[in-house]
PDB file of N, CA and C in Angstrom:
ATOM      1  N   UNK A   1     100.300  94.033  86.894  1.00  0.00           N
ATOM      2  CA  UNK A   1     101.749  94.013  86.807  1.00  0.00           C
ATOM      3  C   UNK A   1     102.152  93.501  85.422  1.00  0.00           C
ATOM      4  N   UNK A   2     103.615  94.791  84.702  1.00  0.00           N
ATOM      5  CA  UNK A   2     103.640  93.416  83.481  1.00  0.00           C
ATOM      6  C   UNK A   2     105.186  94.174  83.330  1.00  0.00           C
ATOM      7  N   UNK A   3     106.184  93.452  82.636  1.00  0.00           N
ATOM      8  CA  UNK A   3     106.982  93.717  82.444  1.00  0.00           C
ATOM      9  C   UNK A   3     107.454  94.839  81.994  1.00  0.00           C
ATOM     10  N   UNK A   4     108.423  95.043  82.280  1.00  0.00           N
ATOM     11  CA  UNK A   4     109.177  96.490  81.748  1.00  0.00           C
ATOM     12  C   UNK A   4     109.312  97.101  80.205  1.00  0.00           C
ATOM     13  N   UNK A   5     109.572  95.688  79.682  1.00  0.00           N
ATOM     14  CA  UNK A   5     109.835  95.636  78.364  1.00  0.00           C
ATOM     15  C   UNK A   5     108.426  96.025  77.548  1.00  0.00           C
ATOM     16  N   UNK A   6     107.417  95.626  78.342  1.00  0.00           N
ATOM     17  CA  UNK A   6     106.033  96.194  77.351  1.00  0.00           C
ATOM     18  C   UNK A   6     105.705  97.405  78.135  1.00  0.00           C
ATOM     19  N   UNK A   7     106.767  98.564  78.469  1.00  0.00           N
ATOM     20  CA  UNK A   7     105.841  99.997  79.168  1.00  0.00           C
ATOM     21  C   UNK A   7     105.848 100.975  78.058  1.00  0.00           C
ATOM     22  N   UNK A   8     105.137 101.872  78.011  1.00  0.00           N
ATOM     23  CA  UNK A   8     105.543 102.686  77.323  1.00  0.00           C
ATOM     24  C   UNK A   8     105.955 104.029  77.350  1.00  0.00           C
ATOM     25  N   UNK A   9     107.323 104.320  76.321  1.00  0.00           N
ATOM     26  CA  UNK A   9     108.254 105.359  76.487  1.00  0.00           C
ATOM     27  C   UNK A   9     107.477 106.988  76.994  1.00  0.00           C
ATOM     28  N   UNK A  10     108.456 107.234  77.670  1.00  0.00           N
ATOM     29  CA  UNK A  10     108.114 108.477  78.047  1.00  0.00           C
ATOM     30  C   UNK A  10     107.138 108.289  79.515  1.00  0.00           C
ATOM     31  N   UNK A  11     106.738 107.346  79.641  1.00  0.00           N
ATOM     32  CA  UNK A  11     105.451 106.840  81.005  1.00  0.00           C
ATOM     33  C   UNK A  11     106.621 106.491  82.548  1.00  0.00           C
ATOM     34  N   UNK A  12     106.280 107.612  83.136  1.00  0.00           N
ATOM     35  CA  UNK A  12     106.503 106.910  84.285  1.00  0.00           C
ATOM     36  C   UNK A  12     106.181 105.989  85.141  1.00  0.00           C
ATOM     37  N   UNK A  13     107.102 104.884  85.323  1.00  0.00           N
ATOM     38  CA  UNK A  13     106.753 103.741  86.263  1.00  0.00           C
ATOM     39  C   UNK A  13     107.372 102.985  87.791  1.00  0.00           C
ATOM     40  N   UNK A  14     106.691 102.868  88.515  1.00  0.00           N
ATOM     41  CA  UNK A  14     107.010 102.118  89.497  1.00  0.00           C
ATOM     42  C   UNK A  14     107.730 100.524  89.740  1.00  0.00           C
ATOM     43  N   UNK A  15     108.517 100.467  89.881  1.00  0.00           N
ATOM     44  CA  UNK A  15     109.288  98.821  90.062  1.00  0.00           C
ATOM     45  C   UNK A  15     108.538  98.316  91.115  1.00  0.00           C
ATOM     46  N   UNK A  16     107.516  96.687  91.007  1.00  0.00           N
ATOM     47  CA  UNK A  16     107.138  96.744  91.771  1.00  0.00           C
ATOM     48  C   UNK A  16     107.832  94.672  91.954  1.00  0.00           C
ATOM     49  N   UNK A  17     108.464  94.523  91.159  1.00  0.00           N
ATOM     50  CA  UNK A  17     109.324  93.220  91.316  1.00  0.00           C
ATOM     51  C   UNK A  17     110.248  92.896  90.730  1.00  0.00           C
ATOM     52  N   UNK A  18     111.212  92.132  91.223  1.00  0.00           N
ATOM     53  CA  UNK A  18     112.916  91.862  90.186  1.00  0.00           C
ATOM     54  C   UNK A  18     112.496  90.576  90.135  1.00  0.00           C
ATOM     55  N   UNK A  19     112.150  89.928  89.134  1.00  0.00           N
ATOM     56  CA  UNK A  19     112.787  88.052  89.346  1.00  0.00           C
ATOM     57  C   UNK A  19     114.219  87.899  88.628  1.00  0.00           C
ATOM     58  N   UNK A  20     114.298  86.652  88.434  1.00  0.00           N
ATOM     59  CA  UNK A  20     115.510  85.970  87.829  1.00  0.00           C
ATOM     60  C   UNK A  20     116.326  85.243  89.146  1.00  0.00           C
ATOM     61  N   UNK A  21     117.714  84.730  88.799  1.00  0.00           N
ATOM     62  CA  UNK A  21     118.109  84.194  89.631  1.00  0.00           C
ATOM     63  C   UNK A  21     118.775  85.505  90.559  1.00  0.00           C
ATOM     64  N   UNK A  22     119.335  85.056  91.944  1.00  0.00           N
ATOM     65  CA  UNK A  22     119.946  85.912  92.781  1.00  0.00           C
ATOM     66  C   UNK A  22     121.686  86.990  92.323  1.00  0.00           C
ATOM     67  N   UNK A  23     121.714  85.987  91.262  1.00  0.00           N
ATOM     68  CA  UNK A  23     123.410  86.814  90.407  1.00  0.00           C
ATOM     69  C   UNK A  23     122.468  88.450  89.803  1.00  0.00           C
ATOM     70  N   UNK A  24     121.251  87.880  88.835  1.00  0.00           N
ATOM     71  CA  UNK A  24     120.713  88.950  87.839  1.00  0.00           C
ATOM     72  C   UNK A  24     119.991  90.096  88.928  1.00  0.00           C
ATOM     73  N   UNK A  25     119.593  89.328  90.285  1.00  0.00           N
ATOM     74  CA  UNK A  25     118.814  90.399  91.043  1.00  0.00           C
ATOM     75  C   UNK A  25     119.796  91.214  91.538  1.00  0.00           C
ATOM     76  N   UNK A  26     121.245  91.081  91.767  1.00  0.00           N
ATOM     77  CA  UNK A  26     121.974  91.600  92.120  1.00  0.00           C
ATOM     78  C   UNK A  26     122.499  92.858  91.223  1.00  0.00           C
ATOM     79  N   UNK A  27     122.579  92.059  89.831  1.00  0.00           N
ATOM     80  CA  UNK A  27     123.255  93.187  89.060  1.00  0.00           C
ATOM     81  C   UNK A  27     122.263  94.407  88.613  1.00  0.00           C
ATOM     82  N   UNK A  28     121.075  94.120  88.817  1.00  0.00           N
ATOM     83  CA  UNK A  28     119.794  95.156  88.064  1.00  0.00           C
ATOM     84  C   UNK A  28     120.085  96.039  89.620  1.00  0.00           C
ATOM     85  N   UNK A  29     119.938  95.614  90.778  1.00  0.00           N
ATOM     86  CA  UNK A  29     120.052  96.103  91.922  1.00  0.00           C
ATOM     87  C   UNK A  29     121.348  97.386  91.811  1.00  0.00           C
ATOM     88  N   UNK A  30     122.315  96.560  91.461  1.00  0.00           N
ATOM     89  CA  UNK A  30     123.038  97.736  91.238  1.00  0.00           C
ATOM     90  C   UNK A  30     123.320  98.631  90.357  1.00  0.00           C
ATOM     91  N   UNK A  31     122.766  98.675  89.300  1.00  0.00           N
ATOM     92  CA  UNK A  31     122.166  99.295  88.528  1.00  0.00           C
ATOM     93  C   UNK A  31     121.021 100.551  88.615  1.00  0.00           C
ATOM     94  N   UNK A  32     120.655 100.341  89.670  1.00  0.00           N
ATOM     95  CA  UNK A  32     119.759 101.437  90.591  1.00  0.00           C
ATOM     96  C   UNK A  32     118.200 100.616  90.480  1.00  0.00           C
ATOM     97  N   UNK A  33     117.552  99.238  89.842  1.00  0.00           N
ATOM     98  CA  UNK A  33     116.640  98.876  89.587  1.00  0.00           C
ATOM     99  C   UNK A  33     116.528  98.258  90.957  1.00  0.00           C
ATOM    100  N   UNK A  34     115.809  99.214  91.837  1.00  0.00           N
ATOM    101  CA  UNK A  34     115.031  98.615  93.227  1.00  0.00           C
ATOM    102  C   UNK A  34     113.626  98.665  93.694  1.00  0.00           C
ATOM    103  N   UNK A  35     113.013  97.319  94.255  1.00  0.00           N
ATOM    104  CA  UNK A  35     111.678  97.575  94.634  1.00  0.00           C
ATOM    105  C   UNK A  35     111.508  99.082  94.594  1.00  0.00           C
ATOM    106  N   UNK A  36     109.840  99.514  94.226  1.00  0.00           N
ATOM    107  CA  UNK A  36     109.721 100.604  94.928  1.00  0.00           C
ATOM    108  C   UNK A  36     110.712 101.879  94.222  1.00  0.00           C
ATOM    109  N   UNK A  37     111.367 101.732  93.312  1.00  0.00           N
ATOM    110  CA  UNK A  37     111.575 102.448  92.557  1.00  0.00           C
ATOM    111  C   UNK A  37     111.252 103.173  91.383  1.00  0.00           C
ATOM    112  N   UNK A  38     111.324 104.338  90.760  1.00  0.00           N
ATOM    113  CA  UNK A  38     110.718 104.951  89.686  1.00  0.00           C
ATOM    114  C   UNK A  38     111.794 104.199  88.416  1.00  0.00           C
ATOM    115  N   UNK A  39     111.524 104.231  87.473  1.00  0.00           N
ATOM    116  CA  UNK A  39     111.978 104.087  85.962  1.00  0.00           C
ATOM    117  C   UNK A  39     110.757 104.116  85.133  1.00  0.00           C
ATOM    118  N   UNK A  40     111.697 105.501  83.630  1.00  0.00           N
ATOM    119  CA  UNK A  40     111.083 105.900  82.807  1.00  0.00           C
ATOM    120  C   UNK A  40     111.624 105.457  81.576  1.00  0.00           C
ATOM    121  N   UNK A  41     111.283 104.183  80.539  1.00  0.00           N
ATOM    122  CA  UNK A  41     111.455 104.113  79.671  1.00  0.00           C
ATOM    123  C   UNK A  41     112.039 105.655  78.438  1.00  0.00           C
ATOM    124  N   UNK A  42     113.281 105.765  78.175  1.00  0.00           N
ATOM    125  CA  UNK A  42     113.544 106.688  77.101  1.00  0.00           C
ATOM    126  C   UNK A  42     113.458 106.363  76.012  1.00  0.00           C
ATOM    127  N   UNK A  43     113.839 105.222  75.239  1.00  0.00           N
ATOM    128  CA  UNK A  43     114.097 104.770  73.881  1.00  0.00           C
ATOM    129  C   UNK A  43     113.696 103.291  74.467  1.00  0.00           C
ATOM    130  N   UNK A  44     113.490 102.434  73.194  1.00  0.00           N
ATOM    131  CA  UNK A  44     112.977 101.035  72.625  1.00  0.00           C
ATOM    132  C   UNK A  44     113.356 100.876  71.193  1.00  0.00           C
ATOM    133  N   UNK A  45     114.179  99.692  71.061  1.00  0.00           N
ATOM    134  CA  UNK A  45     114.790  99.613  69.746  1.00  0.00           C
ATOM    135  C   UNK A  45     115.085  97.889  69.469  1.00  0.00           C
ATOM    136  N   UNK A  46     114.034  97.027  69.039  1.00  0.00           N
ATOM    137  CA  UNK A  46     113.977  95.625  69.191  1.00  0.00           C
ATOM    138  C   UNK A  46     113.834  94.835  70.581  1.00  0.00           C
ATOM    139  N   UNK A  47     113.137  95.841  71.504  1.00  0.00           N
ATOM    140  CA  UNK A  47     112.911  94.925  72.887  1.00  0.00           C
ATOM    141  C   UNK A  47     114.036  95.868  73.700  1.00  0.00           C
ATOM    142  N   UNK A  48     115.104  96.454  73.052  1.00  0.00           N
ATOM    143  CA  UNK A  48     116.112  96.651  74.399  1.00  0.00           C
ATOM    144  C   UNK A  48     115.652  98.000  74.586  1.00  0.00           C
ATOM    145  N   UNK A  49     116.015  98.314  75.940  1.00  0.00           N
ATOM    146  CA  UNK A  49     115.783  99.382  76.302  1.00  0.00           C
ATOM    147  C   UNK A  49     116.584 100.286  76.735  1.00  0.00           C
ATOM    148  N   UNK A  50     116.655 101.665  76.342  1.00  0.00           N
ATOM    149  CA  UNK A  50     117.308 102.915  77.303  1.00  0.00           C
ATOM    150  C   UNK A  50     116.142 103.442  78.427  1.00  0.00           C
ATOM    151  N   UNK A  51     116.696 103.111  79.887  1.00  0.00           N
ATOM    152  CA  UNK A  51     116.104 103.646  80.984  1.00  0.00           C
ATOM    153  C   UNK A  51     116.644 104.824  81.261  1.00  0.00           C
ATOM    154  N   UNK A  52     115.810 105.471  82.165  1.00  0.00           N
ATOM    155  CA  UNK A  52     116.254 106.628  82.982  1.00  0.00           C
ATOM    156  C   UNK A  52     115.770 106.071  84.661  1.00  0.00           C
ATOM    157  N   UNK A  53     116.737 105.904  85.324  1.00  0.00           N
ATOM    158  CA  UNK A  53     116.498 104.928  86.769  1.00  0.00           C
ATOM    159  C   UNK A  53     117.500 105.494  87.418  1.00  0.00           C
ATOM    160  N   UNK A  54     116.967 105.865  89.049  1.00  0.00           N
ATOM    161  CA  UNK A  54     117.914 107.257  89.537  1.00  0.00           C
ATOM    162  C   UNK A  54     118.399 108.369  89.173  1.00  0.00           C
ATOM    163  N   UNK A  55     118.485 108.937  87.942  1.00  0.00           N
ATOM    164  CA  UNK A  55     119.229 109.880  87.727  1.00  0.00           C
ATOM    165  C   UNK A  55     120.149 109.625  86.728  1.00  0.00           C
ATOM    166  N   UNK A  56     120.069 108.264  85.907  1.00  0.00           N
ATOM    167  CA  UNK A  56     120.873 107.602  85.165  1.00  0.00           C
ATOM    168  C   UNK A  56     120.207 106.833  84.356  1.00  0.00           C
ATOM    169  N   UNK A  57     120.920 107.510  83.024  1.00  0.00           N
ATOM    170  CA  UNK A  57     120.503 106.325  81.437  1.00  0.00           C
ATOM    171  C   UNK A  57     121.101 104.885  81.502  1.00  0.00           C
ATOM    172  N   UNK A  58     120.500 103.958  81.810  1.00  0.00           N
ATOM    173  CA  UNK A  58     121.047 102.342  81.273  1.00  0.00           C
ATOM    174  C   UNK A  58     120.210 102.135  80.526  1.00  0.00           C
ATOM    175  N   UNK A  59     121.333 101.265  79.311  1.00  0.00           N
ATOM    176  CA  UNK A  59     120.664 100.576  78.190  1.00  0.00           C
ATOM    177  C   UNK A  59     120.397  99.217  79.146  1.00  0.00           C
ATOM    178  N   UNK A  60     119.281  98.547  78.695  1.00  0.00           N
ATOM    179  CA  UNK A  60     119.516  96.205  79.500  1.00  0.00           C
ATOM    180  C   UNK A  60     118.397  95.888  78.329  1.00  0.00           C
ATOM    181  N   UNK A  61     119.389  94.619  78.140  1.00  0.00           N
ATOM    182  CA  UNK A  61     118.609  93.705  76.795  1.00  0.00           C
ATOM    183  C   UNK A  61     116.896  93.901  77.074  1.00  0.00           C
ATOM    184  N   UNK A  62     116.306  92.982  76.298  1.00  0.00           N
ATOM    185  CA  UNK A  62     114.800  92.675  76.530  1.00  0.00           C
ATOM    186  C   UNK A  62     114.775  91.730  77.404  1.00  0.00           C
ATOM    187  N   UNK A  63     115.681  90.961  77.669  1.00  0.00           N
ATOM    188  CA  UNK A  63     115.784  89.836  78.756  1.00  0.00           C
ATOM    189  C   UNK A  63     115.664  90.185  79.920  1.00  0.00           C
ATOM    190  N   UNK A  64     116.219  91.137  80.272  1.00  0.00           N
ATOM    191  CA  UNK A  64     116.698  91.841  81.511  1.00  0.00           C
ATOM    192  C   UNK A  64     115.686  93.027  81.957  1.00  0.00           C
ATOM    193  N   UNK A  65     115.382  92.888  80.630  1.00  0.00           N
ATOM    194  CA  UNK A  65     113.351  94.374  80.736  1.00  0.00           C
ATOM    195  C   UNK A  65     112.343  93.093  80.971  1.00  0.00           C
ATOM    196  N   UNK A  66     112.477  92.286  80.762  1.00  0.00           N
ATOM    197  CA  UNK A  66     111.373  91.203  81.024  1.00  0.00           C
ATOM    198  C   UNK A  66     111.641  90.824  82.541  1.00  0.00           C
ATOM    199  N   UNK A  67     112.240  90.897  83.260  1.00  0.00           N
ATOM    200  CA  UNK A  67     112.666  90.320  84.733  1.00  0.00           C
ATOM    201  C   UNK A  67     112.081  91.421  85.737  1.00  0.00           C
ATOM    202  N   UNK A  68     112.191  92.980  85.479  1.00  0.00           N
ATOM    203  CA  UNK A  68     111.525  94.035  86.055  1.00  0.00           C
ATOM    204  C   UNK A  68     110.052  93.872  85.829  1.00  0.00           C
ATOM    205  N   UNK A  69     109.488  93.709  87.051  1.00  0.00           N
ATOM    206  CA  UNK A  69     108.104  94.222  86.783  1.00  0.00           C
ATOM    207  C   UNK A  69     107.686  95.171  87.282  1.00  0.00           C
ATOM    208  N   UNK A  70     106.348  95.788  86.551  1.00  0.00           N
ATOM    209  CA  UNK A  70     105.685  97.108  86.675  1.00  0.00           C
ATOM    210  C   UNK A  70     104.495  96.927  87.107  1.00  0.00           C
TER     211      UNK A  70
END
């Protein structure tokens, strides 16, 4: 398992944990970042990232790519 923030682009991956506190698990949650979910790194540009998660591009800091694990 390792964070989101070190996957690499274009690689499809499995969500296989959210930490942080219960506010941040909420907001990645709604965001479409759920256990058991796919996300494919698109772009990397100083740690932050553009995802593709559900069917949808979100940019989330490196902070917030470090809390997803893979």
């Amino acid at each position: 398992m390792m964070p989101l923030a070190f996957a690499d682009v274009g690689e499809e991956n499995i969500i296989k944990k959210i930490g942080g506190s219960p506010e941040v698990k909420r907001h990645l949650e709604n965001l479409g970042f759920v256990v058991g979910g796919g996300v494919t790194i698109i772009t990397s540009l100083n740690g932050n990232v553009i995802v593709n998660v559900k069917e949808s591009r979100v940019a989330i800091s490196e902070e917030m790519a470090r809390k997803i694990m893979i």
